[in-house]
C-alpha atoms as a PDB file:
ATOM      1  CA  UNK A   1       0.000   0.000   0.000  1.00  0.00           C
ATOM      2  CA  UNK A   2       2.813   2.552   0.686  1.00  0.00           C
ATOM      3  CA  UNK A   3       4.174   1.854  -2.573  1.00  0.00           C
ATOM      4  CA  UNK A   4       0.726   2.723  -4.063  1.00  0.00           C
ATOM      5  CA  UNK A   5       1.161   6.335  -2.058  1.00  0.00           C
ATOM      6  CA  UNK A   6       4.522   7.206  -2.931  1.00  0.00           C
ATOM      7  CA  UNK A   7       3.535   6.135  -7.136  1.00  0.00           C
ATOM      8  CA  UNK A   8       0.299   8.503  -6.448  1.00  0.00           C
ATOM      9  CA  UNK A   9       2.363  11.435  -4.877  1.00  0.00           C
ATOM     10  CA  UNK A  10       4.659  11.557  -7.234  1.00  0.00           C
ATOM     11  CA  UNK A  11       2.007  11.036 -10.306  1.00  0.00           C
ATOM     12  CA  UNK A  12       0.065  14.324  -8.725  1.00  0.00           C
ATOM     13  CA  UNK A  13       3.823  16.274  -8.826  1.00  0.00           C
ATOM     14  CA  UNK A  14       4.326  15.429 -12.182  1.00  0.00           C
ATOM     15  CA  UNK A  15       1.039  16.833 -13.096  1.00  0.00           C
ATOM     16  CA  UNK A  16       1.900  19.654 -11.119  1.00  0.00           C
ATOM     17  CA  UNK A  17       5.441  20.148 -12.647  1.00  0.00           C
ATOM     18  CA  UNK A  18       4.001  19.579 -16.454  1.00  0.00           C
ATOM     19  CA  UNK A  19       1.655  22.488 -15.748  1.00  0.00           C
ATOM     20  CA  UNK A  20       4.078  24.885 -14.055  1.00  0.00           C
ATOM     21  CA  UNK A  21       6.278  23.979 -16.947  1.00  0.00           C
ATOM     22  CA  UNK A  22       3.710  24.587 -19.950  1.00  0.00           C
ATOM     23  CA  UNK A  23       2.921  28.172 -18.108  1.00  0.00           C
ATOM     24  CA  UNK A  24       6.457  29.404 -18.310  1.00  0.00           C
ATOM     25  CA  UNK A  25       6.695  28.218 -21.300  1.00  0.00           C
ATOM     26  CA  UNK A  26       3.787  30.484 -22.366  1.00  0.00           C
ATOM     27  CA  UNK A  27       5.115  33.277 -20.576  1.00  0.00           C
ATOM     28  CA  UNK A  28       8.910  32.740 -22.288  1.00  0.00           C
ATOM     29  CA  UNK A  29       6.660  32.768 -25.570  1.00  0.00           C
ATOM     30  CA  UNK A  30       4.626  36.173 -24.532  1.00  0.00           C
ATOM     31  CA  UNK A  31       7.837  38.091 -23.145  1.00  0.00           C
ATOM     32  CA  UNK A  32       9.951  37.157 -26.310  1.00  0.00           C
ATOM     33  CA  UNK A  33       7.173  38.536 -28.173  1.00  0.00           C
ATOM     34  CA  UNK A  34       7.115  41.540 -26.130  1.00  0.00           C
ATOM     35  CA  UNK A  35      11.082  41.643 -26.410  1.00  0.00           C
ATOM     36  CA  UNK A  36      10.872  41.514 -30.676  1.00  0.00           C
ATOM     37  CA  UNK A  37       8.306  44.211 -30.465  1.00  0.00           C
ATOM     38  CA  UNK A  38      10.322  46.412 -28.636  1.00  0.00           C
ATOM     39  CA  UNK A  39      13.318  45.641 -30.675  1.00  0.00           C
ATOM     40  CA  UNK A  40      11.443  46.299 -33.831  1.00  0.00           C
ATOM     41  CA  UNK A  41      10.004  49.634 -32.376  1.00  0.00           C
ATOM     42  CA  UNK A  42      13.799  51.079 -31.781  1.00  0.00           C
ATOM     43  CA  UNK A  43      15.082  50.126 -34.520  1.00  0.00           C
ATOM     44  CA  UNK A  44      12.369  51.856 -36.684  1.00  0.00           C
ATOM     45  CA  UNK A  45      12.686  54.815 -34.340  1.00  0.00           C
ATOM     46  CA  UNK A  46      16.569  54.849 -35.354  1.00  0.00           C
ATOM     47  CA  UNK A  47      16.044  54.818 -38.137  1.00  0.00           C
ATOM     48  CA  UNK A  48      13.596  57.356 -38.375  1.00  0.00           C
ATOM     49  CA  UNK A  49      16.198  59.314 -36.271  1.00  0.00           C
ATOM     50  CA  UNK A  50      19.278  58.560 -38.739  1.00  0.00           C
ATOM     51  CA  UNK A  51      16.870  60.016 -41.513  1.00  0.00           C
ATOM     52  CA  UNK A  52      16.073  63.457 -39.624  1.00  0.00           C
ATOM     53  CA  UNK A  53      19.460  64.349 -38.492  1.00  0.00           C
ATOM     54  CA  UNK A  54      20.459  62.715 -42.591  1.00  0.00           C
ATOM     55  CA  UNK A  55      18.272  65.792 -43.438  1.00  0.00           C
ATOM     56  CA  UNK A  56      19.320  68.347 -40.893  1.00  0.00           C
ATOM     57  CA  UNK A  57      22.935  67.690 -42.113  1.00  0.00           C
ATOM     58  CA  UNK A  58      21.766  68.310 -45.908  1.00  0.00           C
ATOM     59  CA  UNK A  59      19.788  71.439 -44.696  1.00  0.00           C
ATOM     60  CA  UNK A  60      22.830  73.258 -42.385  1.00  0.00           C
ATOM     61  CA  UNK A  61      25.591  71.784 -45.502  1.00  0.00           C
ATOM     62  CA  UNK A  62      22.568  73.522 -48.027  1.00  0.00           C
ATOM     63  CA  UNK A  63      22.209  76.910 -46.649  1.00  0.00           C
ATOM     64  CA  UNK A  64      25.876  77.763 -45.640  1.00  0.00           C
ATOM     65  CA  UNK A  65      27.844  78.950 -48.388  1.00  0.00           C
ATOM     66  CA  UNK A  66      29.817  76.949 -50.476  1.00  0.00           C
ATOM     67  CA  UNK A  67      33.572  76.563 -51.522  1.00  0.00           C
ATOM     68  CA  UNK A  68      32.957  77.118 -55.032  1.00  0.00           C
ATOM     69  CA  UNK A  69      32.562  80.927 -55.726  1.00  0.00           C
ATOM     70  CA  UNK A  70      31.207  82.167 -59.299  1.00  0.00           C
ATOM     71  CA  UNK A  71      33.885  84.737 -59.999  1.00  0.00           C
END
């Protein structure tokens, strides 16, 4: 009969364990998803950032005067 116990017990941690186990794994799943997102976000946000100060630099290079004078 103790046998019986001990083969129950540990059935119901399994059970227990397999369950903890498949909701971290759904969490690891969610935060990575959260963690790409974010990724994705900066990077366009760079970007976007490379291309403004891209233009500033073409604006301030455009409006100061230039090396080559018409005589």
């Amino acid at each position: 009969m103790n046998v019986q116990i001990v083969i129950n017990t540990l059935q119901k941690k399994i059970s227990e364990l397999t369950l903890t186990n498949v909701m971290l794994e759904a969490q690891i799943a969610d935060l990575q998803t959260q963690l790409n997102t974010i990724t994705e976000q900066n990077s366009n946000e760079n970007a976007l950032d490379g291309n403004e100060n891209q233009a500033k630099e073409i604006e301030h290079s455009s409006s100061g005067s230039d090396d080559f004078h018409t005589p």
